[in-house]
C-alpha atoms as a PDB file:
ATOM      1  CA  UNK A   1      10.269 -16.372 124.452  1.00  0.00           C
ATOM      2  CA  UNK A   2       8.457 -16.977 121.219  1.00  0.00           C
ATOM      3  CA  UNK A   3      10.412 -16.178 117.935  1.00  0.00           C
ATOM      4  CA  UNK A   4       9.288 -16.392 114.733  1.00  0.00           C
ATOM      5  CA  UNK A   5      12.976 -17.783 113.922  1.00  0.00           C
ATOM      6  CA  UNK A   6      14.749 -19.146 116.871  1.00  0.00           C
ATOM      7  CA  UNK A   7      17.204 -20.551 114.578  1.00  0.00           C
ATOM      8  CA  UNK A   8      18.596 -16.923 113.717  1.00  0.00           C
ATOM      9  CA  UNK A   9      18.597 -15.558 117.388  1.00  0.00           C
ATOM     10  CA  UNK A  10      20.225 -18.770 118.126  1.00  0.00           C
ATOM     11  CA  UNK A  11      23.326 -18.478 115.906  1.00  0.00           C
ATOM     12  CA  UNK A  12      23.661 -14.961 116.732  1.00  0.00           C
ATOM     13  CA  UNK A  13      24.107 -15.504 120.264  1.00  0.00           C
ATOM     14  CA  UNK A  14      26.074 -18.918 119.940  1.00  0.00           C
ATOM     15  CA  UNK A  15      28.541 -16.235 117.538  1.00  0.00           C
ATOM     16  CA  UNK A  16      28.241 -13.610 120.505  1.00  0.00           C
ATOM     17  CA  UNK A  17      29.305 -16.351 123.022  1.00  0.00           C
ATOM     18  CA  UNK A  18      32.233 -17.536 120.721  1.00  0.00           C
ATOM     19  CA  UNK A  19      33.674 -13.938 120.071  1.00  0.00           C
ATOM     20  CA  UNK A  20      33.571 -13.401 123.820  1.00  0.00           C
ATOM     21  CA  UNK A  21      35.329 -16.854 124.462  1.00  0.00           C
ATOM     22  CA  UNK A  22      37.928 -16.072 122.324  1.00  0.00           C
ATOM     23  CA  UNK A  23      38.752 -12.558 123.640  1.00  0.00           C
ATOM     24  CA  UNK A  24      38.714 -13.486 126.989  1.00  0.00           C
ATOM     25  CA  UNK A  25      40.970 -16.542 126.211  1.00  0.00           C
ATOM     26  CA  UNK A  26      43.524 -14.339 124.156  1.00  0.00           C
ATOM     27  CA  UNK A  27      43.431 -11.786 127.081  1.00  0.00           C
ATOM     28  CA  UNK A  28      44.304 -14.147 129.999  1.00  0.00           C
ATOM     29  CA  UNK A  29      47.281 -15.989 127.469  1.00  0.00           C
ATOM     30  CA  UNK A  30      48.483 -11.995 126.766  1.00  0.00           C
ATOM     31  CA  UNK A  31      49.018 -11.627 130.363  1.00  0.00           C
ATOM     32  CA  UNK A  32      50.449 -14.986 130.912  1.00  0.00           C
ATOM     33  CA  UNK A  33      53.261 -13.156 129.174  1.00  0.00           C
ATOM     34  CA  UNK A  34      53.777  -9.907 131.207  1.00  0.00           C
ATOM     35  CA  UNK A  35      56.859 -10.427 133.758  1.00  0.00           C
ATOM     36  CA  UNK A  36      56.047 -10.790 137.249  1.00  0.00           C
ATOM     37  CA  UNK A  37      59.536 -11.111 138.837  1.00  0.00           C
ATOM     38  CA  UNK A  38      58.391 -14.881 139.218  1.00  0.00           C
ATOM     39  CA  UNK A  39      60.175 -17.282 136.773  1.00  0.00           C
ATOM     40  CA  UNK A  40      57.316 -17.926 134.145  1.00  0.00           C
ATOM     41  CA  UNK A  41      58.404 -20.584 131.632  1.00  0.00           C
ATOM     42  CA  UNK A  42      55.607 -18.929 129.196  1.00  0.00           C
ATOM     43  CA  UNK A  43      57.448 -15.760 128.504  1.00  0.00           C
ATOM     44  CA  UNK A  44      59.322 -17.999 125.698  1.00  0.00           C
ATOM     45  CA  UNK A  45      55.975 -19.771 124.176  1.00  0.00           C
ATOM     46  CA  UNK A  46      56.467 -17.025 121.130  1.00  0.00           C
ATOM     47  CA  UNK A  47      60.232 -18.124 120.569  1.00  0.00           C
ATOM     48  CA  UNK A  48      61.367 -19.016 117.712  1.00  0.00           C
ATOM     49  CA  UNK A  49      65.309 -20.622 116.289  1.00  0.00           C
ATOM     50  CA  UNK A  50      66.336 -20.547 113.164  1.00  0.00           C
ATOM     51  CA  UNK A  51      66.601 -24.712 112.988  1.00  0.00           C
ATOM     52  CA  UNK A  52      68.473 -25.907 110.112  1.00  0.00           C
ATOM     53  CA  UNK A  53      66.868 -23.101 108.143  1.00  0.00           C
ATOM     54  CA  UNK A  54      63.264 -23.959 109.518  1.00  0.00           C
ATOM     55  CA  UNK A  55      61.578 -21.590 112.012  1.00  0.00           C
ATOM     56  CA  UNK A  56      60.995 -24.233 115.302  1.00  0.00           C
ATOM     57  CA  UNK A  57      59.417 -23.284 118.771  1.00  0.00           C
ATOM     58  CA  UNK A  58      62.105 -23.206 121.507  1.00  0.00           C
ATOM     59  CA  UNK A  59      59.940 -25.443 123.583  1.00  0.00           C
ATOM     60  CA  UNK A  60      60.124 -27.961 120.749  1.00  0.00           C
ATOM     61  CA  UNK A  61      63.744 -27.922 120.656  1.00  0.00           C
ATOM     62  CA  UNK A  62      64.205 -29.072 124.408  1.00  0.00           C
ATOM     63  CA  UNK A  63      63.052 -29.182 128.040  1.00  0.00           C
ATOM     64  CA  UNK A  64      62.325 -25.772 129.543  1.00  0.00           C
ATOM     65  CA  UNK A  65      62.402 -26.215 133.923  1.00  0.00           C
ATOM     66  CA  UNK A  66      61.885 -23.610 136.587  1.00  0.00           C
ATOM     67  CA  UNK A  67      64.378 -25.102 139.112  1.00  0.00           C
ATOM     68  CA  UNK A  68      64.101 -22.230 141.552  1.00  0.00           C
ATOM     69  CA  UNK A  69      61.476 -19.479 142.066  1.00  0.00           C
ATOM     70  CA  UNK A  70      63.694 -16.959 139.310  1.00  0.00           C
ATOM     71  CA  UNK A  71      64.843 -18.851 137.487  1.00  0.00           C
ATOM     72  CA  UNK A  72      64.093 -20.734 134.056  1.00  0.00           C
ATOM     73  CA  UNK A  73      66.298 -23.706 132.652  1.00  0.00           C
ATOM     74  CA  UNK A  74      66.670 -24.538 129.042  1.00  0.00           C
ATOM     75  CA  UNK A  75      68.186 -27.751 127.515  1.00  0.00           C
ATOM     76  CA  UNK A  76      68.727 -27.988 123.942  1.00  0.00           C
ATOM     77  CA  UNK A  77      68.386 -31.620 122.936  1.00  0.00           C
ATOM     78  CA  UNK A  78      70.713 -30.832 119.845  1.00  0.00           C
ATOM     79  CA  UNK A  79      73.705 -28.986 121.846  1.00  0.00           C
ATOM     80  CA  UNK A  80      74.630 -27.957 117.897  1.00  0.00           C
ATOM     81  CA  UNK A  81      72.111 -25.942 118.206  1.00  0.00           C
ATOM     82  CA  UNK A  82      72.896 -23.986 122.049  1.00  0.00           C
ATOM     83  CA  UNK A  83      73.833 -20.958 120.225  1.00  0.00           C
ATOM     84  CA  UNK A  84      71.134 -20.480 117.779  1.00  0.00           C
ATOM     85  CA  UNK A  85      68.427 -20.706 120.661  1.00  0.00           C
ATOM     86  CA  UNK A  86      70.607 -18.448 122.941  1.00  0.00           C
ATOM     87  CA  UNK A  87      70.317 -15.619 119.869  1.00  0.00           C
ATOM     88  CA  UNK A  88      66.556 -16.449 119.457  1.00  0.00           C
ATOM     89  CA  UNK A  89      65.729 -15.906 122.934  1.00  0.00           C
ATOM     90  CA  UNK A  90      67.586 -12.555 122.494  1.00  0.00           C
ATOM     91  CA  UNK A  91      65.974 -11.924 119.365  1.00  0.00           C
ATOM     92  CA  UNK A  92      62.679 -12.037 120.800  1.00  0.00           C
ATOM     93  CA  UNK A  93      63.278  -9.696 123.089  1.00  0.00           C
ATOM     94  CA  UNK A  94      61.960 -11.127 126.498  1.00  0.00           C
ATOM     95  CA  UNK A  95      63.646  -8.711 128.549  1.00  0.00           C
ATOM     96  CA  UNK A  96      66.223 -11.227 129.821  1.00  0.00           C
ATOM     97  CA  UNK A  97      69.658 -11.971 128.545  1.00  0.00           C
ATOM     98  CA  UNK A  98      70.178 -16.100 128.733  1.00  0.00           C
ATOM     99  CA  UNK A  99      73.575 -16.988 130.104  1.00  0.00           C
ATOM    100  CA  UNK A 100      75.034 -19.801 128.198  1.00  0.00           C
ATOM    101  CA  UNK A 101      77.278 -22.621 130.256  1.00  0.00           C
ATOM    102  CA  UNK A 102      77.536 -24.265 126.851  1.00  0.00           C
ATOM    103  CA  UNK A 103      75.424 -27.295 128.307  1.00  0.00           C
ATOM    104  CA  UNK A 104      72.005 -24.757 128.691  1.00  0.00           C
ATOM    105  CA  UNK A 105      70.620 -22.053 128.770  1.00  0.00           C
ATOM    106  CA  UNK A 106      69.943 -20.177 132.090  1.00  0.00           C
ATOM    107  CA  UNK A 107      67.347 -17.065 132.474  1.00  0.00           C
ATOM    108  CA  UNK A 108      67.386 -15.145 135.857  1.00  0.00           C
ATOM    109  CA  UNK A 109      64.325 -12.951 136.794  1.00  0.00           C
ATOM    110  CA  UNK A 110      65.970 -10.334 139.171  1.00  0.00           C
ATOM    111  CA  UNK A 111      63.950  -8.379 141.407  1.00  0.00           C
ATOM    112  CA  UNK A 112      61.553  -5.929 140.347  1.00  0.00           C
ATOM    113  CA  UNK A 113      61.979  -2.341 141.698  1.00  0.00           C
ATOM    114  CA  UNK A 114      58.820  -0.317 143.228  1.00  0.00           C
ATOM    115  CA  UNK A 115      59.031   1.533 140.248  1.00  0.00           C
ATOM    116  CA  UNK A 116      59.019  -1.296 137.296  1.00  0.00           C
ATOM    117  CA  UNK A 117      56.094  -3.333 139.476  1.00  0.00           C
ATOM    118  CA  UNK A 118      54.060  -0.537 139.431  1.00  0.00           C
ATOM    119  CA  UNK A 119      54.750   0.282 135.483  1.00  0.00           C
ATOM    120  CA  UNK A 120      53.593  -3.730 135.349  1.00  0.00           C
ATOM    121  CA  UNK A 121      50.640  -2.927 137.167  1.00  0.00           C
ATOM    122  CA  UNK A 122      49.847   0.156 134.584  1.00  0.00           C
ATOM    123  CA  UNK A 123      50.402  -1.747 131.125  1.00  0.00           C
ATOM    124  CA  UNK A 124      48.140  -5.031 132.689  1.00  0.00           C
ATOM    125  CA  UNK A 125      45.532  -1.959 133.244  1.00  0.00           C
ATOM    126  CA  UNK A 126      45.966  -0.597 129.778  1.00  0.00           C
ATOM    127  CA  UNK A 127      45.646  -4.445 128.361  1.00  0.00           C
ATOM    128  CA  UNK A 128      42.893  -4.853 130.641  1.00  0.00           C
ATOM    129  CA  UNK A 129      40.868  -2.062 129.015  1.00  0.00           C
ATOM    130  CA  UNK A 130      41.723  -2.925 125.670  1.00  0.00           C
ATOM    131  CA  UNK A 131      40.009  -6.028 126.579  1.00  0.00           C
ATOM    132  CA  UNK A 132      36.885  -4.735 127.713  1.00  0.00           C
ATOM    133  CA  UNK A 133      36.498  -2.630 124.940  1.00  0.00           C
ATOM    134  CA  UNK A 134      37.012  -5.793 123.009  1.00  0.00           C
ATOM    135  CA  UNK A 135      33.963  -7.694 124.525  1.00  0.00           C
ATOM    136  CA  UNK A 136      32.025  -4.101 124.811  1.00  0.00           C
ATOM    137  CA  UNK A 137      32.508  -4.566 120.485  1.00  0.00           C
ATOM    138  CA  UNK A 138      31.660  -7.754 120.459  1.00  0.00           C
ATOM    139  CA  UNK A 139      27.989  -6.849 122.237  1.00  0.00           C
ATOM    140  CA  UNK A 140      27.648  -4.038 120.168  1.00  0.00           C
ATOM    141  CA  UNK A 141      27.253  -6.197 116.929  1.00  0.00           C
ATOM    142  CA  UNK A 142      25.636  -8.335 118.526  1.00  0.00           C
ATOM    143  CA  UNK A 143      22.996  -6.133 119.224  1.00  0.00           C
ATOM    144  CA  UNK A 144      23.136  -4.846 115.795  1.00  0.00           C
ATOM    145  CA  UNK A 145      22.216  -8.344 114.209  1.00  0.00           C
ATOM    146  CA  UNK A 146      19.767  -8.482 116.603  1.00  0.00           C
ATOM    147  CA  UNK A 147      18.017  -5.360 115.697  1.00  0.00           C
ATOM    148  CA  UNK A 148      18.053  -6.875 111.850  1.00  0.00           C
ATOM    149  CA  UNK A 149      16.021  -9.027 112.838  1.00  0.00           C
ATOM    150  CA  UNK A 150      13.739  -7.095 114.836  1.00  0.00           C
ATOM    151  CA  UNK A 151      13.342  -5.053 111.792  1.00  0.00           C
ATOM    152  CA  UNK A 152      12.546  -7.789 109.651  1.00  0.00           C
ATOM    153  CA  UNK A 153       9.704  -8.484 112.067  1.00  0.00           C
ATOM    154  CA  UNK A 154      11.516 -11.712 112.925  1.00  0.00           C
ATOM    155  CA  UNK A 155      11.796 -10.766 116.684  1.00  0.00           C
ATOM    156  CA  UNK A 156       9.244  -8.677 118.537  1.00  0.00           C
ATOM    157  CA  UNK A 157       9.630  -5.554 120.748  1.00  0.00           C
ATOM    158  CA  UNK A 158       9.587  -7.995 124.535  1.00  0.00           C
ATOM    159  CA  UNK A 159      11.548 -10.618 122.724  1.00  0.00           C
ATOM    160  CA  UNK A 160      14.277  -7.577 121.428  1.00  0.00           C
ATOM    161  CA  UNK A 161      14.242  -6.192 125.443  1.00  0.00           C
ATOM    162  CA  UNK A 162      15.125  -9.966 126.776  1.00  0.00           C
ATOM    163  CA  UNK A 163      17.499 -10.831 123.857  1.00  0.00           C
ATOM    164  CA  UNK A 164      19.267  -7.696 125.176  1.00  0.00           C
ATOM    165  CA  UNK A 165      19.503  -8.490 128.887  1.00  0.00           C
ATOM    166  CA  UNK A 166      20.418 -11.818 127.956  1.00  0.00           C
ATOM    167  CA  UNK A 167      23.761  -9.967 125.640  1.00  0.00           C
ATOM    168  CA  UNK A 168      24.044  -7.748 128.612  1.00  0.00           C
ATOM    169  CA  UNK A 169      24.345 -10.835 131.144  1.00  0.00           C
ATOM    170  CA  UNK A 170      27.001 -12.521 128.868  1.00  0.00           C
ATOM    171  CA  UNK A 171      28.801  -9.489 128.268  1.00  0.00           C
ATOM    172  CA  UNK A 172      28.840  -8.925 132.522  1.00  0.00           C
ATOM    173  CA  UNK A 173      29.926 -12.734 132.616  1.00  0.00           C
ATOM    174  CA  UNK A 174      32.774 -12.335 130.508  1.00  0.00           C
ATOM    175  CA  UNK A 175      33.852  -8.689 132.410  1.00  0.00           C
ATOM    176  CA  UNK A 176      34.073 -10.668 135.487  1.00  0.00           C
ATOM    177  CA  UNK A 177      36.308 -13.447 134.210  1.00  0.00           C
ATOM    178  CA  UNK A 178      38.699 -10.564 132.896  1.00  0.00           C
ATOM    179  CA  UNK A 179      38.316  -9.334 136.174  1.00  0.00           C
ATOM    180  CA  UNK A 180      39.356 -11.743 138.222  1.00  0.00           C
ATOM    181  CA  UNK A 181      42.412 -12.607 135.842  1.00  0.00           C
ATOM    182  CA  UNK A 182      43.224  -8.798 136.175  1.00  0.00           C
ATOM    183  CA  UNK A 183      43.181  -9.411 140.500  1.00  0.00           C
ATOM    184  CA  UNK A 184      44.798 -12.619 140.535  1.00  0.00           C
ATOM    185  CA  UNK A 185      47.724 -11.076 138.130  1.00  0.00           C
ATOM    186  CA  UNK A 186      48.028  -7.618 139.777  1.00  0.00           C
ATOM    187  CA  UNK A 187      48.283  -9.488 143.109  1.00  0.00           C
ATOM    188  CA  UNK A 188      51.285 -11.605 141.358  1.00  0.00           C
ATOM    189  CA  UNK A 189      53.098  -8.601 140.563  1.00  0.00           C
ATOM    190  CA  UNK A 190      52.749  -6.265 143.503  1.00  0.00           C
ATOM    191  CA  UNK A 191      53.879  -9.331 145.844  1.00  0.00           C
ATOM    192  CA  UNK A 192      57.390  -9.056 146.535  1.00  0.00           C
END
């Protein structure tokens, strides 16, 4: 490919490549967070307690285990401060109530019914989608800066038809890495 201004296509599809990175990375950590049934110590990454008047992450506060298969351990370093995480975890609504021993915190994952695995399966489609369309966007301006330039007769009419395949290919890329994430989680859910 010969372009008058390589430096121009260049950033635009470095830009492309970043935008995609970043959706695909903030799709895969949304869906860390969906409940399986499976103990998944990343349900409480978004936590927040009220520490001595200063908003701290739970999994700064103490040690957060998975002893058994459903079921995640907290221990609060500062036992002062048991209570406080116990209402932040509630607070945050994770869809689990801790139970407090007054030495840590305990969350149990009971089974999921039929009926909630296959609601699961529906909002990871939904989130899914949301994600294509996402990268879909993020091609579609591409494309757009692209055709700037072929209208400022910095890129010509073979160069525009490559540059496109080339978006296309990346786009196609991405959709399969959201794909697989989408398998690998719907087959985490369904198993019982």
């Amino acid at each position: 490919m010969a372009y008058d201004d390589t430096m121009e296509v260049l950033e635009i599809l470095d830009g492309y490549d970043s935008a995609l990175k970043k959706s695909v990375e903030g799709y895969k950590s949304h869906i860390l967070n969906i409940r399986a049934g499976r103990a998944n110590p990343h349900i409480l990454d978004r936590v927040m307690v009220d520490y001595y008047g200063t908003p701290t992450p739970l999994n700064q506060m103490g040690s957060i285990t998975v002893p058994e298969a459903k079921m995640i351990v907290i221990s609060i370093w500062d036992q002062s401060a048991l209570e406080t995480a116990e209402k932040a975890i509630v607070d945050a609504n994770v869809g689990l109530t801790p139970v407090n021993d007054g030495k840590v915190l305990r969350l149990i994952f009971p089974d999921l019914t039929e009926e909630r695995r296959n609601a699961l399966v529906k909002e990871l489609k939904q989130v899914t989608e949301n994600a294509k369309v996402a990268l879909r966007n993020h091609r579609r301006d591409a494309n757009e800066s692209l055709k700037k330039l072929k209208k400022d007769n910095l890129v010509t009419e073979d160069d525009m038809k490559a540059l496109e395949k080339e978006v296309d290919k990346m786009l196609n890329d991405y959709i399969a890495v959201v794909d697989k994430a989408f398998k690998e989680k719907e087959s985490e859910i369904l198993t019982v």
